[in-house]
PDB file of N, CA and C in Angstrom:
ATOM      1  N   UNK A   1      17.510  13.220  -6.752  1.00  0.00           N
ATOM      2  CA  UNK A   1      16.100  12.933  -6.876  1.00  0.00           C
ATOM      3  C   UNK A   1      15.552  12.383  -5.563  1.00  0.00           C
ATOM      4  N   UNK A   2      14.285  12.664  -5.076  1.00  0.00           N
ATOM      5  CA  UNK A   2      13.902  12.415  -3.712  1.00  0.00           C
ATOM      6  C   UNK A   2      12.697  11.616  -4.490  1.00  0.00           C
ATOM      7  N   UNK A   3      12.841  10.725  -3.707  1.00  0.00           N
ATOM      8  CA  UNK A   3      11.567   9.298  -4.021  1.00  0.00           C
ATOM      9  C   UNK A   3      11.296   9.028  -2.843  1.00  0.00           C
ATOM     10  N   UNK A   4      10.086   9.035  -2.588  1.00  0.00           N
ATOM     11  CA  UNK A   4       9.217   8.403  -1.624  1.00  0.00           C
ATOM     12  C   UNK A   4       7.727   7.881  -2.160  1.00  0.00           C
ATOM     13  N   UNK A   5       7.207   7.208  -1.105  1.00  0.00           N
ATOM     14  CA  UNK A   5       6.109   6.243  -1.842  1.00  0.00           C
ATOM     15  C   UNK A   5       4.851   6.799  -0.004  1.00  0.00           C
ATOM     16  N   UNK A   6       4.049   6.878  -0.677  1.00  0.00           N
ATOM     17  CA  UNK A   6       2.576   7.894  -0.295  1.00  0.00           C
ATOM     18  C   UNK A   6       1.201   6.484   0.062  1.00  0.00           C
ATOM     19  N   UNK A   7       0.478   5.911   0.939  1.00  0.00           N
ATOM     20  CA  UNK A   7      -0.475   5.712   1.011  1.00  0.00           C
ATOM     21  C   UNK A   7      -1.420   6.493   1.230  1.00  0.00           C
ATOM     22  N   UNK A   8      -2.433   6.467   0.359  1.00  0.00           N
ATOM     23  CA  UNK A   8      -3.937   7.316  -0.391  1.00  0.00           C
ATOM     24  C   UNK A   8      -5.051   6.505   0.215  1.00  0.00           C
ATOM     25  N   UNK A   9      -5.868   7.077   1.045  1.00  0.00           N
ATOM     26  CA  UNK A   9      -7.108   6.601   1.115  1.00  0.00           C
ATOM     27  C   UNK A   9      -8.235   6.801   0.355  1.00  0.00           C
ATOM     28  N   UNK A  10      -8.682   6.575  -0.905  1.00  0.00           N
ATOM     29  CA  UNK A  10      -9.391   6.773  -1.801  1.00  0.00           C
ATOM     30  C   UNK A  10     -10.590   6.935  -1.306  1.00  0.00           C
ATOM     31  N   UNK A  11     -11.233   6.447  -0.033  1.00  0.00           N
ATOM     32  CA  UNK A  11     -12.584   6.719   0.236  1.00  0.00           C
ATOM     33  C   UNK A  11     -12.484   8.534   0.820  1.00  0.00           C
ATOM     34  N   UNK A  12     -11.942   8.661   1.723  1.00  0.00           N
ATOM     35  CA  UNK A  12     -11.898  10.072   2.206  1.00  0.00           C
ATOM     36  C   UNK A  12     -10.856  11.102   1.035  1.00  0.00           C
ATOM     37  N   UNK A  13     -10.089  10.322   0.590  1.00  0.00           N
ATOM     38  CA  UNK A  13      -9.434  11.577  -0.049  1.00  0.00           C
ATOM     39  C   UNK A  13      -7.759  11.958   0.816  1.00  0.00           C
ATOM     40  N   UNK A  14      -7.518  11.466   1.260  1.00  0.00           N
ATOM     41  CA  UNK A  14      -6.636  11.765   2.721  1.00  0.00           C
ATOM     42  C   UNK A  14      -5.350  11.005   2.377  1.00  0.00           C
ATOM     43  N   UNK A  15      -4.266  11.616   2.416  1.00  0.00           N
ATOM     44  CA  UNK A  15      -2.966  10.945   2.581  1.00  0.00           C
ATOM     45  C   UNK A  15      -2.940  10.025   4.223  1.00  0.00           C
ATOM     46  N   UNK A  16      -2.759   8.724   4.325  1.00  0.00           N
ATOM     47  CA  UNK A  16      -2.593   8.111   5.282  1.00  0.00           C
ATOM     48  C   UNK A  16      -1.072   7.953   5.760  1.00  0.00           C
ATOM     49  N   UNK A  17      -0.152   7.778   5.013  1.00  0.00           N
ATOM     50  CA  UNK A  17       1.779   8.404   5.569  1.00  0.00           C
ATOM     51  C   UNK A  17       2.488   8.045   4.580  1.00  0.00           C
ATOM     52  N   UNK A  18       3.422   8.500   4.435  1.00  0.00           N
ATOM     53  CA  UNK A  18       4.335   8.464   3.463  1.00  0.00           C
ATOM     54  C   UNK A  18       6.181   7.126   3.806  1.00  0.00           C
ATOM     55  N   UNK A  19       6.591   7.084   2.517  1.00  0.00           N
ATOM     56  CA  UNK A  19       7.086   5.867   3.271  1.00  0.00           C
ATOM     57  C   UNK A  19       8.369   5.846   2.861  1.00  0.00           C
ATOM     58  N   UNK A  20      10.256   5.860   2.961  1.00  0.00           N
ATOM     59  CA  UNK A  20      10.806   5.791   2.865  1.00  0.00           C
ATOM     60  C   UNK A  20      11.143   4.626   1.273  1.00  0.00           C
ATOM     61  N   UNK A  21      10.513   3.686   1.127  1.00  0.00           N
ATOM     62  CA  UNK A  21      10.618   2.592   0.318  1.00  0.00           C
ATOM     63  C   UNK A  21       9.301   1.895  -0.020  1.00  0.00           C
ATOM     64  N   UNK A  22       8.898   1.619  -0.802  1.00  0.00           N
ATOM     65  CA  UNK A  22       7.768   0.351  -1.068  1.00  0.00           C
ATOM     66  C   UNK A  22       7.458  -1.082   0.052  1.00  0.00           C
ATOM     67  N   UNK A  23       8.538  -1.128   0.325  1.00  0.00           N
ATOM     68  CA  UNK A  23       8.112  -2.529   1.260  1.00  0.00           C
ATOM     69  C   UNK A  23       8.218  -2.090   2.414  1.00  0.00           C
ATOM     70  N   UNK A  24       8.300  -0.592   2.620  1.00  0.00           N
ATOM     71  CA  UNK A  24       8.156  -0.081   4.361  1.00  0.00           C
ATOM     72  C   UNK A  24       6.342   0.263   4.356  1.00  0.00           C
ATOM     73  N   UNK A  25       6.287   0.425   3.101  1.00  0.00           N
ATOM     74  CA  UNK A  25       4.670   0.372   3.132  1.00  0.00           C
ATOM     75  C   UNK A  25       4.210  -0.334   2.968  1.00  0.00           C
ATOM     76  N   UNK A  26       4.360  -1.105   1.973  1.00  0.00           N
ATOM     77  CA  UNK A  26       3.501  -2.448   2.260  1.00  0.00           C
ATOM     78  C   UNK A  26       3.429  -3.598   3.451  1.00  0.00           C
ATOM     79  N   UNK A  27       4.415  -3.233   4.560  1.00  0.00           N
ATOM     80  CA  UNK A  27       4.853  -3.808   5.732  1.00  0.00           C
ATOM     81  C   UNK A  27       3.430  -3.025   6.524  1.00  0.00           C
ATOM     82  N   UNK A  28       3.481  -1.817   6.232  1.00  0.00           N
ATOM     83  CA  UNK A  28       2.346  -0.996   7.102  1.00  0.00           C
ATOM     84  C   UNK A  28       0.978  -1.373   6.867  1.00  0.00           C
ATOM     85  N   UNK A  29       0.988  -2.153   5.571  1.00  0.00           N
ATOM     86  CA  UNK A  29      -0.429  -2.345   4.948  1.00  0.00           C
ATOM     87  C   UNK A  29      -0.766  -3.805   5.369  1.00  0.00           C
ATOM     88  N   UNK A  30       0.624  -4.395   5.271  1.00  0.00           N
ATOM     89  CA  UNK A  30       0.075  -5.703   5.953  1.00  0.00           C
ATOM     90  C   UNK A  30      -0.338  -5.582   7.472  1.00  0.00           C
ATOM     91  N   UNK A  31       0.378  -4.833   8.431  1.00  0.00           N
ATOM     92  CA  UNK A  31       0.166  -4.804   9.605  1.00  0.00           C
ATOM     93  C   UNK A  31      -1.349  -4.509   9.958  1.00  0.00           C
ATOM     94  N   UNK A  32      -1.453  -3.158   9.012  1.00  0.00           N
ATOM     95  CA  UNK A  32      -3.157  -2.891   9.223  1.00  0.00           C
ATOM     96  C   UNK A  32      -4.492  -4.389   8.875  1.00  0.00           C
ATOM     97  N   UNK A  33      -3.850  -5.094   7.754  1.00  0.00           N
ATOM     98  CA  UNK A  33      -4.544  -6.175   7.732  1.00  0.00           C
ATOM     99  C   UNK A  33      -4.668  -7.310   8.566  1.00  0.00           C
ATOM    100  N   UNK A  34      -3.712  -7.320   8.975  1.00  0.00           N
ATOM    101  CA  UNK A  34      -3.075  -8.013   9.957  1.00  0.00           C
ATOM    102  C   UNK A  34      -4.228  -8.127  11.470  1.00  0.00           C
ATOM    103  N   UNK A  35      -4.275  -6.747  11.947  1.00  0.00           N
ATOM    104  CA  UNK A  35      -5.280  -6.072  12.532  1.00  0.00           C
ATOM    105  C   UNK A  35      -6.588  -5.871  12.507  1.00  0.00           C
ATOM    106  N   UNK A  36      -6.885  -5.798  11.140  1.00  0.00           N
ATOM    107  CA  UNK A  36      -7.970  -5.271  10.835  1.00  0.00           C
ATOM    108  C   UNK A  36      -8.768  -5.644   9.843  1.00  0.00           C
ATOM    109  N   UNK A  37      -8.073  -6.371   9.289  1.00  0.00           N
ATOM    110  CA  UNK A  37      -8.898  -7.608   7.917  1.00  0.00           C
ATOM    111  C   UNK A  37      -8.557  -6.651   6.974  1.00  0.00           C
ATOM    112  N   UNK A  38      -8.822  -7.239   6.084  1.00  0.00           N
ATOM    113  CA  UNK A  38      -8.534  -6.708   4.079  1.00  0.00           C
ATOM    114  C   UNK A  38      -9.419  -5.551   4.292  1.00  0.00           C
ATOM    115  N   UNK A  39     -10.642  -5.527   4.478  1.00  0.00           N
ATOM    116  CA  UNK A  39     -11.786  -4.255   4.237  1.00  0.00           C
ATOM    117  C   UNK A  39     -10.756  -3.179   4.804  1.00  0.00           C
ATOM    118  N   UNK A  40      -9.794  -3.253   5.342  1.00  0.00           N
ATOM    119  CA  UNK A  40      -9.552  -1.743   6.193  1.00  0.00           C
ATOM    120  C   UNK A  40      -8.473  -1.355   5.236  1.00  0.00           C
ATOM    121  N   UNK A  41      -7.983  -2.109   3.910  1.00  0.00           N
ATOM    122  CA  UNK A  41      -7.119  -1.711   2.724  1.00  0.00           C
ATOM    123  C   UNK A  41      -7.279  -1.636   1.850  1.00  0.00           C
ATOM    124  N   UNK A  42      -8.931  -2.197   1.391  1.00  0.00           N
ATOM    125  CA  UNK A  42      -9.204  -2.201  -0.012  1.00  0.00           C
ATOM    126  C   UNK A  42      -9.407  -0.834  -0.754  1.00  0.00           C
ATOM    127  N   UNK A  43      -9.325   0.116   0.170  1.00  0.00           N
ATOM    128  CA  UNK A  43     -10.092   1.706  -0.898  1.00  0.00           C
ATOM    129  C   UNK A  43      -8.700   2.431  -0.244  1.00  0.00           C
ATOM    130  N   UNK A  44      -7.221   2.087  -0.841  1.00  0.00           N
ATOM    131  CA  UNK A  44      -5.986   2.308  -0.652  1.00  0.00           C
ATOM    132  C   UNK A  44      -5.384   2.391  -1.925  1.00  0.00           C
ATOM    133  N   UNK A  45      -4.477   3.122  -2.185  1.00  0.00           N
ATOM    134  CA  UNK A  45      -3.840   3.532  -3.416  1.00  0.00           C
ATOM    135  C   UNK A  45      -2.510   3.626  -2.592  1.00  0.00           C
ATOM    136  N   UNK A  46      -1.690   2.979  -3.348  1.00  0.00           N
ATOM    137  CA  UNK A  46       0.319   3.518  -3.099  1.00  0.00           C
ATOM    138  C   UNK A  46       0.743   4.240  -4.177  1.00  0.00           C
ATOM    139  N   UNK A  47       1.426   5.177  -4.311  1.00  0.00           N
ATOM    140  CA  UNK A  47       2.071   6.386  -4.838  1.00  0.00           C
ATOM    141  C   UNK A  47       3.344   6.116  -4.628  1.00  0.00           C
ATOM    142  N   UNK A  48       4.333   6.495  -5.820  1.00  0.00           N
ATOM    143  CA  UNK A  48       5.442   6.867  -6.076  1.00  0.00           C
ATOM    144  C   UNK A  48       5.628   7.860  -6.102  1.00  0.00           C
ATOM    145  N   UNK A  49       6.778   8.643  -5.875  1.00  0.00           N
ATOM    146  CA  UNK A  49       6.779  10.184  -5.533  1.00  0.00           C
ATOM    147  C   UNK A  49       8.306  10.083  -6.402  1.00  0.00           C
ATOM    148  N   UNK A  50       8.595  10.528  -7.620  1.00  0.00           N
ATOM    149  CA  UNK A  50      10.157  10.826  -8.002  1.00  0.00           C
ATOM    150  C   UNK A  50      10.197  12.355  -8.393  1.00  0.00           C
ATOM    151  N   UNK A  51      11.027  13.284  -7.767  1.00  0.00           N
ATOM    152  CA  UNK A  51      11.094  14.449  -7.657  1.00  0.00           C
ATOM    153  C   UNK A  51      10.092  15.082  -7.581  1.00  0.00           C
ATOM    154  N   UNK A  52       8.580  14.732  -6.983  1.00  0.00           N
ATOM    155  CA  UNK A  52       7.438  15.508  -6.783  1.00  0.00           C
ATOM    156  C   UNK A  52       6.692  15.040  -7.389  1.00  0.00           C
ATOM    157  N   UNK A  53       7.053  13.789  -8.572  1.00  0.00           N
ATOM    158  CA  UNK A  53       5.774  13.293  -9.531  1.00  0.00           C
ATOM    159  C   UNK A  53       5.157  12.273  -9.245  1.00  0.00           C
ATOM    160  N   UNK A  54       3.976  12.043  -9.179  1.00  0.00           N
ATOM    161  CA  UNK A  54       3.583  10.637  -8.662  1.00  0.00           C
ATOM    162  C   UNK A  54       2.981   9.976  -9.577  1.00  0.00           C
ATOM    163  N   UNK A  55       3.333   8.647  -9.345  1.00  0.00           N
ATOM    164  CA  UNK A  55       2.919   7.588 -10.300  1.00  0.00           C
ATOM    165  C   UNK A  55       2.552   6.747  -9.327  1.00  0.00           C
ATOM    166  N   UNK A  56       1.030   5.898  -9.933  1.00  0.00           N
ATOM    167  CA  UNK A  56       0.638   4.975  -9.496  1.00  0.00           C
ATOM    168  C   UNK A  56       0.942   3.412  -8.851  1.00  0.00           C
ATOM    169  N   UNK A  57       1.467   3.016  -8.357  1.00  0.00           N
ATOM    170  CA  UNK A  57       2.130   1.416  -7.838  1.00  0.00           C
ATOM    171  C   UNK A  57       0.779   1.066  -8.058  1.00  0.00           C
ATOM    172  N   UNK A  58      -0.117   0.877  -7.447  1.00  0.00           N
ATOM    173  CA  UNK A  58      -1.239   0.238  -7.231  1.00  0.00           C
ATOM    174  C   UNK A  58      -2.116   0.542  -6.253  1.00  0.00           C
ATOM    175  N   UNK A  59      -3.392   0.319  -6.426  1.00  0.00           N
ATOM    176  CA  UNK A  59      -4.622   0.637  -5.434  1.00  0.00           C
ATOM    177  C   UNK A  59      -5.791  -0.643  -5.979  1.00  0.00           C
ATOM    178  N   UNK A  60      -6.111  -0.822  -4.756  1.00  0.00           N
ATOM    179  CA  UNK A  60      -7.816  -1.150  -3.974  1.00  0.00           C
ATOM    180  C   UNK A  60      -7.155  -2.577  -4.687  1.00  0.00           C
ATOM    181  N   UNK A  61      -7.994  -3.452  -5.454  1.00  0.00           N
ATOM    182  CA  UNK A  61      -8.157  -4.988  -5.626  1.00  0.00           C
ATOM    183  C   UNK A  61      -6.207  -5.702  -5.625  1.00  0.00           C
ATOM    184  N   UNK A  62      -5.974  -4.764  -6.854  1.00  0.00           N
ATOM    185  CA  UNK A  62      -4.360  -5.022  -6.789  1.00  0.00           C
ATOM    186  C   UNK A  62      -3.265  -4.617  -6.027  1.00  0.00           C
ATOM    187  N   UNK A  63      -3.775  -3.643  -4.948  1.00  0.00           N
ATOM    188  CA  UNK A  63      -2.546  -3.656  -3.983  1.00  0.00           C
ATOM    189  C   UNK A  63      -2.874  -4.436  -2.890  1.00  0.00           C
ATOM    190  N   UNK A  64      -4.039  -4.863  -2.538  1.00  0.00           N
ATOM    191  CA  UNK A  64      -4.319  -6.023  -1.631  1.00  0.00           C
ATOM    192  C   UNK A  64      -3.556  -7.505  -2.267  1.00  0.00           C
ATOM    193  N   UNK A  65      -3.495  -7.754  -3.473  1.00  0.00           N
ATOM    194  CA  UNK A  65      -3.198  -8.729  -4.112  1.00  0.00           C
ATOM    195  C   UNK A  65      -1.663  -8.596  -4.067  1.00  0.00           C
ATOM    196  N   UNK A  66      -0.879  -7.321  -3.784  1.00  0.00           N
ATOM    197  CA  UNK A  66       0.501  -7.011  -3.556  1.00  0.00           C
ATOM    198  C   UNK A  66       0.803  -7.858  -1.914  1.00  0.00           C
ATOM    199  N   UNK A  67       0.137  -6.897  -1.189  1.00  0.00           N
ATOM    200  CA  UNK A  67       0.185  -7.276   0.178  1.00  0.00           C
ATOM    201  C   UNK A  67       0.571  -8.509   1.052  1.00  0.00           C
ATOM    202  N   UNK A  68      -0.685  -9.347   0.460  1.00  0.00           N
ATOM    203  CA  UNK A  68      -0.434 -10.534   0.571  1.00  0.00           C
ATOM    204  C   UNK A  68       0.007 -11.699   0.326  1.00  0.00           C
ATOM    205  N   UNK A  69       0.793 -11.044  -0.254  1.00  0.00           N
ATOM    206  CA  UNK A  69       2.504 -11.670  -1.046  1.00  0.00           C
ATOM    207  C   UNK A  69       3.307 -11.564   0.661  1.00  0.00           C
ATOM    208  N   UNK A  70       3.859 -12.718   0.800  1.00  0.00           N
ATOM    209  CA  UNK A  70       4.687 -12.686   1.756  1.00  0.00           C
ATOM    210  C   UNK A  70       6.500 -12.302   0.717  1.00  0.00           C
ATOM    211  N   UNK A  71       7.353 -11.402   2.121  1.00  0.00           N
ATOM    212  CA  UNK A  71       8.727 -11.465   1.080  1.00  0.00           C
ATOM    213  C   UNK A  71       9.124 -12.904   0.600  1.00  0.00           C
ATOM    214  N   UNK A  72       8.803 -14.202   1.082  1.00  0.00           N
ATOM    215  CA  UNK A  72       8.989 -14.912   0.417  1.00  0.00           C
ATOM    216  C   UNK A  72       8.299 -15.646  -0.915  1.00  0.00           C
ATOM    217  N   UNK A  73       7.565 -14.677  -0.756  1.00  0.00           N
ATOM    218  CA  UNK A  73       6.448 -15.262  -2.374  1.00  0.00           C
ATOM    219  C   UNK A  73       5.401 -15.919  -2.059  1.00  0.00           C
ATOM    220  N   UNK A  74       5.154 -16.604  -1.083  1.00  0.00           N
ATOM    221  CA  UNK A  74       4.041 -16.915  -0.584  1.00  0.00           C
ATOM    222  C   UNK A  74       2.557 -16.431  -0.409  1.00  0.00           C
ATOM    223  N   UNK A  75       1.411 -16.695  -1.019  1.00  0.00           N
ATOM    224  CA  UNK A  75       0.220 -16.516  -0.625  1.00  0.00           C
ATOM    225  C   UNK A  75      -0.425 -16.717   1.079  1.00  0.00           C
ATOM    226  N   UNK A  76      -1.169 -15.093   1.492  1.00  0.00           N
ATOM    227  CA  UNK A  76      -1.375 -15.420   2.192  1.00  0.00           C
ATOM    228  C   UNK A  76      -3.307 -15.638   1.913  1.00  0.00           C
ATOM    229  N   UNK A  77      -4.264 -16.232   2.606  1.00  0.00           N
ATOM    230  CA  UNK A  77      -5.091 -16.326   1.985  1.00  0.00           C
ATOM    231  C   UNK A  77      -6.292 -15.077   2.609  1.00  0.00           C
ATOM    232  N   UNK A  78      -6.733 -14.404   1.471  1.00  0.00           N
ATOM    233  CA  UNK A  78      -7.539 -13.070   1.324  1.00  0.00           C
ATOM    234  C   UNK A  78      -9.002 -13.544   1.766  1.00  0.00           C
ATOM    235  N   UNK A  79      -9.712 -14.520   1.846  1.00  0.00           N
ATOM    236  CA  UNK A  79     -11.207 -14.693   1.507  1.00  0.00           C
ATOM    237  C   UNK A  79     -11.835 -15.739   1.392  1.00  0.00           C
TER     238      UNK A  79
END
């Protein structure tokens, strides 16, 4: 079974890259925030990919609310 996990830009419609694991993307999502403030992740969707099927992880309010989860559990603050 081939699993990979997909960031979706929900405003354009557009696959933004695909990701070996969940926390290689959400590493990418923090970086962009990191950069670029929350607005540049909120209209974002993550995708699961198991043998071609995708299922939802999360998008826009709740994957920002993923994000900023540090790996240690920590809040980082959004606002």
């Amino acid at each position: 079974m081939d699993v990979f996990f997909e960031l979706f830009d929900l405003a354009s419609g557009n696959v933004i890259d695909d990701f070996s694991t969940e926390e290689d993307a959400l590493e990418a999502l923090r970086a962009a925030q990191r950069d670029h403030g929350t607005e540049a992740i909120k209209d974002v969707a993550l995708l699961r990919f198991d043998s071609g099927h995708p299922t939802l992880v999360a998008m826009e309010h709740d994957l920002v609310e993923r994000v900023t989860e540090s790996s240690h559990g920590e809040r980082i603050r959004v606002g």
